[in-house]
N, C-alpha and C. Protein backbone atom coordinates (compact mmCIF):
# COMPACT_ATOMS: atom_id res chain seq x y z
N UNK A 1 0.81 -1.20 0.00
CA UNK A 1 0.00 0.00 0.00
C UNK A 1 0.86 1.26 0.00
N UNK A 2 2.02 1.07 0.68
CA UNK A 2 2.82 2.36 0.43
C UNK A 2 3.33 3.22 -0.65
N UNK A 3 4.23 1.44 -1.55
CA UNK A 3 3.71 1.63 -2.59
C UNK A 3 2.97 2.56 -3.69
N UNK A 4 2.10 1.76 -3.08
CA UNK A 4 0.94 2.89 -4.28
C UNK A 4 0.43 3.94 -3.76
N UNK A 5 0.63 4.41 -2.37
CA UNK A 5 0.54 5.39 -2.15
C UNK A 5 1.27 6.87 -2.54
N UNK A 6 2.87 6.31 -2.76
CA UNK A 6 4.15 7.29 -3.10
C UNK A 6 3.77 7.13 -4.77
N UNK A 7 3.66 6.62 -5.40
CA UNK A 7 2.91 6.34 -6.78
C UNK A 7 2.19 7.04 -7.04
N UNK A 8 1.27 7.00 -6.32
CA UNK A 8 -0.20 8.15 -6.83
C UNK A 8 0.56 9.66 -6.21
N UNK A 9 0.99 9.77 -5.05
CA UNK A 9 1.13 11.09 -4.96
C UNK A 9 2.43 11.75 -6.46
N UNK A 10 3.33 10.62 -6.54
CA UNK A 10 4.14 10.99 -8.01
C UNK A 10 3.49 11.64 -8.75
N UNK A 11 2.34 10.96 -9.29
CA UNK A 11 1.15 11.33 -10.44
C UNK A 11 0.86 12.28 -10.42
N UNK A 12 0.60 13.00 -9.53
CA UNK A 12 0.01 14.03 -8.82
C UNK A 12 1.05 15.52 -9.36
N UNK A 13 2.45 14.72 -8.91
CA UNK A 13 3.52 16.05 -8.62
C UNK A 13 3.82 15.74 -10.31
N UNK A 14 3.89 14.85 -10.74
CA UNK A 14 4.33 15.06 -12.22
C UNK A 14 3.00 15.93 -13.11
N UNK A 15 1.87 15.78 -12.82
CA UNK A 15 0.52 16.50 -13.44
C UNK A 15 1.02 17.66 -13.07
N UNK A 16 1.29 18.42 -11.78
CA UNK A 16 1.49 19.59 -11.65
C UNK A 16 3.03 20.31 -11.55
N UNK A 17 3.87 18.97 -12.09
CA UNK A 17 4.92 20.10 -12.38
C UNK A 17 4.96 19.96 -13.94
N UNK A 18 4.50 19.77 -15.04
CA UNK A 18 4.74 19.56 -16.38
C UNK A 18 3.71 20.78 -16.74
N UNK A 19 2.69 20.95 -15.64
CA UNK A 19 1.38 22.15 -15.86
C UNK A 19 2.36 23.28 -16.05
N UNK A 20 3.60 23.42 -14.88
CA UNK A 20 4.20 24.57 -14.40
C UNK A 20 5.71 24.98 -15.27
N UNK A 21 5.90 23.57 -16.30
CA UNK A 21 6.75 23.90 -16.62
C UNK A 21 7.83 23.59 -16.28
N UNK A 22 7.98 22.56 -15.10
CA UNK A 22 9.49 22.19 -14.44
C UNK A 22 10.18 21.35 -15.31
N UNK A 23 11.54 21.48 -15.02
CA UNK A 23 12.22 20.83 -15.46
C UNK A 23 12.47 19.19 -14.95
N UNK A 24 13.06 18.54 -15.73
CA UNK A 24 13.36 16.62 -15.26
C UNK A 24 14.09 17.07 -13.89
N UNK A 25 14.75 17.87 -13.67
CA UNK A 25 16.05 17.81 -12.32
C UNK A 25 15.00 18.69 -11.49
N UNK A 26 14.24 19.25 -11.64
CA UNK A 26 12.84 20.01 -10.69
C UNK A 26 12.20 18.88 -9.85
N UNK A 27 11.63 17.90 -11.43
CA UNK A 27 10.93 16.75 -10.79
C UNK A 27 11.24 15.77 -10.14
N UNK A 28 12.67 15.59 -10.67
CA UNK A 28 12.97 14.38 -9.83
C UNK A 28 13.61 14.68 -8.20
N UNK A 29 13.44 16.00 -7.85
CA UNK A 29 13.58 16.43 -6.62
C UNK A 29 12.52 16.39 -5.78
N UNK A 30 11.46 16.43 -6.52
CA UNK A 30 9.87 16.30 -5.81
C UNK A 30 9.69 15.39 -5.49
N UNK A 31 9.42 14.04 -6.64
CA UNK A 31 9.27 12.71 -6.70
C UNK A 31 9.78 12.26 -5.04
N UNK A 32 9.12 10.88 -5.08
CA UNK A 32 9.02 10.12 -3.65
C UNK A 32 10.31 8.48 -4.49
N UNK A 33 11.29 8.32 -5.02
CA UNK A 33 11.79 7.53 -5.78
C UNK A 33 12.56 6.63 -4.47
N UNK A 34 11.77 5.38 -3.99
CA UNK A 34 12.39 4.68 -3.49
C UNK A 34 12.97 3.37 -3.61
N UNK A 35 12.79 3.36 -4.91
CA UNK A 35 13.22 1.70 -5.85
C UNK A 35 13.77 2.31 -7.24
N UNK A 36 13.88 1.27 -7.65
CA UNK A 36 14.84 1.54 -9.06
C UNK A 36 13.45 1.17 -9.83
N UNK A 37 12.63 0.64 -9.84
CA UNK A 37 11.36 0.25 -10.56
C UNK A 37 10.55 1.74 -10.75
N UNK A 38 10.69 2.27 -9.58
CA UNK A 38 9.56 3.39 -9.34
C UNK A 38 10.53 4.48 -10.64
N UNK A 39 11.79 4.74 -10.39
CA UNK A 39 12.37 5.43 -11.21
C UNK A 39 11.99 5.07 -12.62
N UNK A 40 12.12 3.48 -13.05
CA UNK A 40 12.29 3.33 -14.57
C UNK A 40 10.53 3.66 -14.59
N UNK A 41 9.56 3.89 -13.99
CA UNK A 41 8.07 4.19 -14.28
C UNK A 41 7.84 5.18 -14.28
N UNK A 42 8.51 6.53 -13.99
CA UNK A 42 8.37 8.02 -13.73
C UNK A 42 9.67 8.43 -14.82
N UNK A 43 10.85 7.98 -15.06
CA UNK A 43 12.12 8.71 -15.73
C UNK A 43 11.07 9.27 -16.79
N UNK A 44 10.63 8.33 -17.96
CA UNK A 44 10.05 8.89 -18.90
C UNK A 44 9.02 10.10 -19.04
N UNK A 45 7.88 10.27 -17.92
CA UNK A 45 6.76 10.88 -17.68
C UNK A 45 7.66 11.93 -17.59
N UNK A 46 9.53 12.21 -16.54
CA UNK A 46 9.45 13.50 -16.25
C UNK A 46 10.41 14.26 -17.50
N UNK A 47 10.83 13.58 -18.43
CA UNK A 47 11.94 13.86 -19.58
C UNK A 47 11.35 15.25 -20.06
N UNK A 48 12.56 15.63 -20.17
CA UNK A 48 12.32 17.48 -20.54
C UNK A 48 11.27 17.35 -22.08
N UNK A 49 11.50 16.31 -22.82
CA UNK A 49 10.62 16.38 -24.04
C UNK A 49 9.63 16.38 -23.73
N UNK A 50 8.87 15.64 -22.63
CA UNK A 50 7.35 15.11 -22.58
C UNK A 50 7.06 17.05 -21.72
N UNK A 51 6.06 17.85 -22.68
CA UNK A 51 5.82 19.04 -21.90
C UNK A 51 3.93 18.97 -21.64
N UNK A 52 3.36 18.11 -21.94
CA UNK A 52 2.32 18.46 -21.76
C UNK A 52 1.13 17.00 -21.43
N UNK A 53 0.16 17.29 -20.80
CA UNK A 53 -0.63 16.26 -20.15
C UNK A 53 -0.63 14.92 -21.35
N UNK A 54 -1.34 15.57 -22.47
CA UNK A 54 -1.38 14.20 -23.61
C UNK A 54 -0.39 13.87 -23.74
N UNK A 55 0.87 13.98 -23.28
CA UNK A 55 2.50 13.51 -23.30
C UNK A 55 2.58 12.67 -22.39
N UNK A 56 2.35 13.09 -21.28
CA UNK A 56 2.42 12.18 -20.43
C UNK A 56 1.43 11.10 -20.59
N UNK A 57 -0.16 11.37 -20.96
CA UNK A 57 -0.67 9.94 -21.04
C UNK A 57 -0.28 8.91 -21.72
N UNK A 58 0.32 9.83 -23.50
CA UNK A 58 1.40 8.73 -24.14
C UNK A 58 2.39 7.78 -23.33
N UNK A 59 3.22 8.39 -22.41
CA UNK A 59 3.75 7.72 -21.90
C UNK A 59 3.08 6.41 -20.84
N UNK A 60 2.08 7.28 -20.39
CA UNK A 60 1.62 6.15 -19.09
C UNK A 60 1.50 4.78 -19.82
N UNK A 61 0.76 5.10 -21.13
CA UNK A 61 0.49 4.04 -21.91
C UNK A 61 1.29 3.56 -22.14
N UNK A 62 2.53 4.10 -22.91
CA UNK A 62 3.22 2.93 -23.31
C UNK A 62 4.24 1.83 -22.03
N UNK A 63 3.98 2.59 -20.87
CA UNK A 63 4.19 1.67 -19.73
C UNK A 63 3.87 0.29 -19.55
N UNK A 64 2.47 0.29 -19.77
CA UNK A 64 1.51 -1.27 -19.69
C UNK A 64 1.69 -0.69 -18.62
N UNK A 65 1.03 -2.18 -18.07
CA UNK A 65 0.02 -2.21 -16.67
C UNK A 65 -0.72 -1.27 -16.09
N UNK A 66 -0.52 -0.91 -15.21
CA UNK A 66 -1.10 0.07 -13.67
C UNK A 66 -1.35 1.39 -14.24
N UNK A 67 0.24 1.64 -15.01
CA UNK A 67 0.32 2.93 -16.02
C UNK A 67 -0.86 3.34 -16.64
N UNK A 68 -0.93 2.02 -17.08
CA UNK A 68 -2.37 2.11 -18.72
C UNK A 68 -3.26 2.25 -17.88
N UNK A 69 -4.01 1.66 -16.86
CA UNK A 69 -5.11 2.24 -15.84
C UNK A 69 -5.09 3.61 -15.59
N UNK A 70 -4.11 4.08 -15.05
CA UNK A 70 -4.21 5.68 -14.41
C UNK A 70 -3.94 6.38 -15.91
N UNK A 71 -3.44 6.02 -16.85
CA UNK A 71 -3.90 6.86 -18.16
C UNK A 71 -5.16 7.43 -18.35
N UNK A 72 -5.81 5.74 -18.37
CA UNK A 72 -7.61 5.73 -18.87
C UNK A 72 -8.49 6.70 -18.01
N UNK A 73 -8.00 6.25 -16.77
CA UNK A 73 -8.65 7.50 -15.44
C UNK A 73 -8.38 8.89 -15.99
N UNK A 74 -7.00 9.24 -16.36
CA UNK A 74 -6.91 10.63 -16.14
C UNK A 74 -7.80 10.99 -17.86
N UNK A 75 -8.10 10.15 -18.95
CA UNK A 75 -8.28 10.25 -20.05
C UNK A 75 -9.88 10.91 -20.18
N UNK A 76 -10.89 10.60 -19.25
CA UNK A 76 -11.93 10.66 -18.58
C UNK A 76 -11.96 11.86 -18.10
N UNK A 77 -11.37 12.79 -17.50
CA UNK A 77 -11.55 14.37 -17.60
C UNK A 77 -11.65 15.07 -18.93
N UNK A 78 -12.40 15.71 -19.37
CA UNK A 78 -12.37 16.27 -20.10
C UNK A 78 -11.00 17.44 -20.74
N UNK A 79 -10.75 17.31 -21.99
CA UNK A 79 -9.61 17.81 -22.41
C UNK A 79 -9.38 19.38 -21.71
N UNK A 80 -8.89 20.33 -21.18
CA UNK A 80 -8.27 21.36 -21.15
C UNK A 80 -9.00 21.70 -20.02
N UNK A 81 -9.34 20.80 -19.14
CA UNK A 81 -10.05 20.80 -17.49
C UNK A 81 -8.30 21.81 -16.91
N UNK A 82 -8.90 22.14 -15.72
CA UNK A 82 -7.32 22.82 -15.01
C UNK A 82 -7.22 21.58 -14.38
N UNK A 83 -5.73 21.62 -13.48
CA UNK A 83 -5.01 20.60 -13.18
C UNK A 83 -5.98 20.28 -12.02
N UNK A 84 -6.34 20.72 -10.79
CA UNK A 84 -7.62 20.01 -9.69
C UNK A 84 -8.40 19.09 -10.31
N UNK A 85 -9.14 19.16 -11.74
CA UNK A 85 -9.73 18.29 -12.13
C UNK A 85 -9.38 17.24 -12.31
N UNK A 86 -8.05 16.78 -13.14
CA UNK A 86 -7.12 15.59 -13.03
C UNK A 86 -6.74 15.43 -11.70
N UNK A 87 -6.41 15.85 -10.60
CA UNK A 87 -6.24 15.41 -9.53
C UNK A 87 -7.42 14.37 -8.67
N UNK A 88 -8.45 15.73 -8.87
CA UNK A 88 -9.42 14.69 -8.14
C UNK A 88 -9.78 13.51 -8.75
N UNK A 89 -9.22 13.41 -9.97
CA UNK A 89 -9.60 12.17 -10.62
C UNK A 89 -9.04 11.10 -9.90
N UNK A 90 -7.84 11.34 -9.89
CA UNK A 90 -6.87 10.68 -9.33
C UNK A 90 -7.00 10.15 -7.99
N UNK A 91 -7.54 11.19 -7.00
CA UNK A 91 -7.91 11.01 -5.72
C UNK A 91 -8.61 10.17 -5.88
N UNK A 92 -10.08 10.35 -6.04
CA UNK A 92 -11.40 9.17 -6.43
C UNK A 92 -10.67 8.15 -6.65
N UNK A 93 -10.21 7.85 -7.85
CA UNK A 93 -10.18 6.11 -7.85
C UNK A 93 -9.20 5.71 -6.76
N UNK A 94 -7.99 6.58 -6.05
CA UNK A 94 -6.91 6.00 -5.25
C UNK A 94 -7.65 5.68 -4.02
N UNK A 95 -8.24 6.16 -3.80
CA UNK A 95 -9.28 6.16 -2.74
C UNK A 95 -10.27 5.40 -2.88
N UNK A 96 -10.93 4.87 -3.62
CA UNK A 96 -11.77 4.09 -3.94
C UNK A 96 -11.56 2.63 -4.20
N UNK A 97 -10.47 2.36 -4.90
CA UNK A 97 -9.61 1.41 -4.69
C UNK A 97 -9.02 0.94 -3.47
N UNK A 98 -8.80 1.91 -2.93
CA UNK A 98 -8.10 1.70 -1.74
C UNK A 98 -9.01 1.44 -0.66
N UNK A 99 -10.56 1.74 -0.45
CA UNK A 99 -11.06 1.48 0.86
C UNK A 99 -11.89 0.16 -0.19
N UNK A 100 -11.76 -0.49 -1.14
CA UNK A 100 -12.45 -1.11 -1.53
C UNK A 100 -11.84 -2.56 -1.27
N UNK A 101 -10.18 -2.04 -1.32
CA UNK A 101 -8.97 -3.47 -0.31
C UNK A 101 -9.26 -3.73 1.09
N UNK A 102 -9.68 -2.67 1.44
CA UNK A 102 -9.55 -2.66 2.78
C UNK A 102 -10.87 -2.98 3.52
N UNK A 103 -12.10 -2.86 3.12
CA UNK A 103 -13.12 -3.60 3.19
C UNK A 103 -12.58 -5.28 3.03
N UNK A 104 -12.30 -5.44 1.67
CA UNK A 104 -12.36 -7.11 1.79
C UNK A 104 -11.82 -7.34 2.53
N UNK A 105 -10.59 -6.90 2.81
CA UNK A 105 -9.13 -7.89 3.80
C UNK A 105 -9.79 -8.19 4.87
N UNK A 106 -9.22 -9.11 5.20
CA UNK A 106 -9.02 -10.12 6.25
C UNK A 106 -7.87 -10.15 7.26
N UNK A 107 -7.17 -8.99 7.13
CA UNK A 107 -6.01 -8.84 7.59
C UNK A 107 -6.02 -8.39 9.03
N UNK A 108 -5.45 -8.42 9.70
CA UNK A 108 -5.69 -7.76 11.04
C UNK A 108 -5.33 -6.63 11.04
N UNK A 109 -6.09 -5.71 11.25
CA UNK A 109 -5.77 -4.56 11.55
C UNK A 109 -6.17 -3.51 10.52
N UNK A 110 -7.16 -4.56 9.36
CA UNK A 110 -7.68 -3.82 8.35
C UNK A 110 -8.62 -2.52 8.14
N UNK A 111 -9.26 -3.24 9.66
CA UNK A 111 -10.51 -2.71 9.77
C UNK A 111 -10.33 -1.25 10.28
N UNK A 112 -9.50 -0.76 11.11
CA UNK A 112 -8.98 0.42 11.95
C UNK A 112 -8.40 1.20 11.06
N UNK A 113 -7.56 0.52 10.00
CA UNK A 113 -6.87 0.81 8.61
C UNK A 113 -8.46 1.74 7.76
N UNK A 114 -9.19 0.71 7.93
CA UNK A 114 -10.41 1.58 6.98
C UNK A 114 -10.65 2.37 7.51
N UNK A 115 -11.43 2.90 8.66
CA UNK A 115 -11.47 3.77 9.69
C UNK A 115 -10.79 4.90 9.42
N UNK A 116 -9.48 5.30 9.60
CA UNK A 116 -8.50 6.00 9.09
C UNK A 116 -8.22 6.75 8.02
N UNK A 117 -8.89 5.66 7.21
CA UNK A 117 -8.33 5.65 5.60
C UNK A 117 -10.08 7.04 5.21
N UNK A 118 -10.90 6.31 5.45
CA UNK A 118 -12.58 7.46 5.56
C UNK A 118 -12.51 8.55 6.47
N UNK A 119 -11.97 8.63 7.32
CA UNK A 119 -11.41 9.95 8.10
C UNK A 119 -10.80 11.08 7.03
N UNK A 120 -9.43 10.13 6.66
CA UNK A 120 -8.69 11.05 5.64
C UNK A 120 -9.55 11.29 4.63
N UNK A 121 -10.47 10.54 3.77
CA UNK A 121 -10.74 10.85 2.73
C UNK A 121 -12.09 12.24 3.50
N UNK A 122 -12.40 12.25 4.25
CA UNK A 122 -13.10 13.02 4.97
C UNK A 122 -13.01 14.22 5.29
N UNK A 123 -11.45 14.54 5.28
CA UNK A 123 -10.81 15.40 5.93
C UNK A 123 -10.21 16.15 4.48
N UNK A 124 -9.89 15.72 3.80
CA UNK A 124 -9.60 16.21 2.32
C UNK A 124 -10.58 16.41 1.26
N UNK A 125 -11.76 15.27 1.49
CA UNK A 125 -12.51 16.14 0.82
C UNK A 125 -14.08 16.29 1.27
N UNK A 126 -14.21 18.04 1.01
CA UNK A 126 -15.22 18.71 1.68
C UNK A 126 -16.73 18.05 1.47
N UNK A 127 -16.40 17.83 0.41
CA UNK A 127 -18.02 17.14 -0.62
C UNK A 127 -18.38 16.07 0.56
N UNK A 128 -17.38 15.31 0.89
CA UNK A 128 -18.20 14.16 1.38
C UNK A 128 -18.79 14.46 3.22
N UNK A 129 -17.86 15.75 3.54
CA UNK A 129 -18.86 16.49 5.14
C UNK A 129 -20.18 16.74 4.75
N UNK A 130 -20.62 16.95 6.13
CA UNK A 130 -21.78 17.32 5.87
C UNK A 130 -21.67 18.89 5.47
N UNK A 131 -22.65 19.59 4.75
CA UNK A 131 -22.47 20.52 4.50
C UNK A 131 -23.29 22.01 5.73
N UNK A 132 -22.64 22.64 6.06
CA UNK A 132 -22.91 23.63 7.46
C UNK A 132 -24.61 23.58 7.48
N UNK A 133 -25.15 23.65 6.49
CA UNK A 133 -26.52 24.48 6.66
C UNK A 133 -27.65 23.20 6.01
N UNK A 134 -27.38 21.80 6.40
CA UNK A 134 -27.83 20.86 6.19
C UNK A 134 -29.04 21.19 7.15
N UNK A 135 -28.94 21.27 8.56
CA UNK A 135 -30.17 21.03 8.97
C UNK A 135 -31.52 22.18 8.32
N UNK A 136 -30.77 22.92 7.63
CA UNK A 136 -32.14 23.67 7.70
C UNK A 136 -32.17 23.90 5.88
N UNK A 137 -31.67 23.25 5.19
CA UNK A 137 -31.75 22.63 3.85
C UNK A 137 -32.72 21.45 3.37
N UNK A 138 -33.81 21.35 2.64
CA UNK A 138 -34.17 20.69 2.49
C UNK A 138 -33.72 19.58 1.36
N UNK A 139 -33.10 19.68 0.40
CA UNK A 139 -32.41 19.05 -0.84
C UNK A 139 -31.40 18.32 0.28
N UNK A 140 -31.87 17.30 -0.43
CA UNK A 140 -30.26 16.19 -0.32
C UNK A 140 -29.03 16.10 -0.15
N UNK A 141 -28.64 15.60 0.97
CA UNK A 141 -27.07 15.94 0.51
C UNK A 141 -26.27 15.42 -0.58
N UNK A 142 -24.91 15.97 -0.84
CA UNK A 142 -24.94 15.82 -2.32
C UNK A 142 -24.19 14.77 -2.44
N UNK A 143 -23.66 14.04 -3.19
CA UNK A 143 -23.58 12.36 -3.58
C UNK A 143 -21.93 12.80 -3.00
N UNK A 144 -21.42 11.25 -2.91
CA UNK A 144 -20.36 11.06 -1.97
C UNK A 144 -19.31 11.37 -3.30
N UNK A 145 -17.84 12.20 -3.03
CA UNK A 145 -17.40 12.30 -3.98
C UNK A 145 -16.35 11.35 -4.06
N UNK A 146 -15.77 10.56 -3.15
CA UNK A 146 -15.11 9.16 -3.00
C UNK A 146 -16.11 8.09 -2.61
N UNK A 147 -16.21 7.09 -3.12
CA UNK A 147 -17.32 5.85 -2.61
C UNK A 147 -16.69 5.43 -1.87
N UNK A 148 -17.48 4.90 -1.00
CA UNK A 148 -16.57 4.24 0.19
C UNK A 148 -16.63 4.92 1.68
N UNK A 149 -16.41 6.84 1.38
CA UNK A 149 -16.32 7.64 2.43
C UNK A 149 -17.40 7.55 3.41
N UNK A 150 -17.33 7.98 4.38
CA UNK A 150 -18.69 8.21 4.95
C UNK A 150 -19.75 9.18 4.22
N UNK A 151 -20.61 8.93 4.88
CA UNK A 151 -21.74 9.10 4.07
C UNK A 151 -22.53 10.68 5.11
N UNK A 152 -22.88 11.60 4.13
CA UNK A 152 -22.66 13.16 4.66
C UNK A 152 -24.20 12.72 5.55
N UNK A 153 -23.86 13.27 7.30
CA UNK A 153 -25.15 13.11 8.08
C UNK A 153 -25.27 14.93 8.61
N UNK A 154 -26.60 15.50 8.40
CA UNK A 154 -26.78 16.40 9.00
C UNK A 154 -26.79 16.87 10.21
N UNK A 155 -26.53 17.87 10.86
CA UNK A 155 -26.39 17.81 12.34
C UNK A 155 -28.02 17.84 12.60
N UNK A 156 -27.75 16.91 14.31
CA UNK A 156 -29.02 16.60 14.52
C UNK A 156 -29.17 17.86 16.01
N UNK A 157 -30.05 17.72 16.72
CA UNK A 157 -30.22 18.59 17.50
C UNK A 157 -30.97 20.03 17.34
């Protein structure tokens, strides 16, 4: 899980430093590179040639695997969205994926792990609080923006 945790946040810093213009020696100062694997999966994404988002999805793709997934995800925002939009993309499924492991497992200590894991996604994103003026709102609260999160309750009282 760590893993793919330093992974997705990569994604993240490579979307927003290629937005900004950084350079390969910018990015690879940001980057989280703790294997030689993680490097040969990011060198390409951060190469001074690749300057722009459809560059990088080229690349994700020609990665295979995991790559080609988080391509297809980020492919699904609409073209010339600002960079938050690709992020939250990103968030959603990492998050969604991720409390969707952690439900099944069987692992000890999974369950406290989920707990945690819906906190954070809770705590980052606003959509899924309740929203201040729920109790005296009649409309619905509005759909969960990670599945999985808790689910927005109005204050009672």
């Amino acid at each position: 899980m760590c893993l793919a945790r330093s992974n997705y946040a990569n994604r993240k810093t490579v979307l927003g430093g290629k937005q900004a213009n950084a350079s390969r020696d910018e990015l690879l100062r940001e980057l989280l590179i703790g294997n030689p694997a993680t490097y040969e999966l990011f060198a390409p994404l951060i190469a001074d040639e690749v300057k722009t988002l459809p560059e990088v999805l080229v690349k994700l793709d020609s990665a295979g695997g995991a790559a080609t997934t988080w391509a297809a995800i980020l492919r699904k925002v609409p073209a010339g969205s600002p960079l938050p939009h690709y992020e939250d993309a990103l968030d959603k499924a990492y998050y969604s994926r991720l409390l969707t492991t952690l439900e099944e497992s069987r692992e000890k200590g999974a369950k406290d792990l989920l707990e945690f894991v819906r906190r954070e996604v809770d705590t980052h994103h606003p959509l899924n609080a309740p929203p201040c003026a729920a109790a005296q709102d009649a409309r619905p609260p509005p759909p969960l923006l990670t599945p999985g999160a808790h689910a927005p309750h109005p204050p009672t009282g």
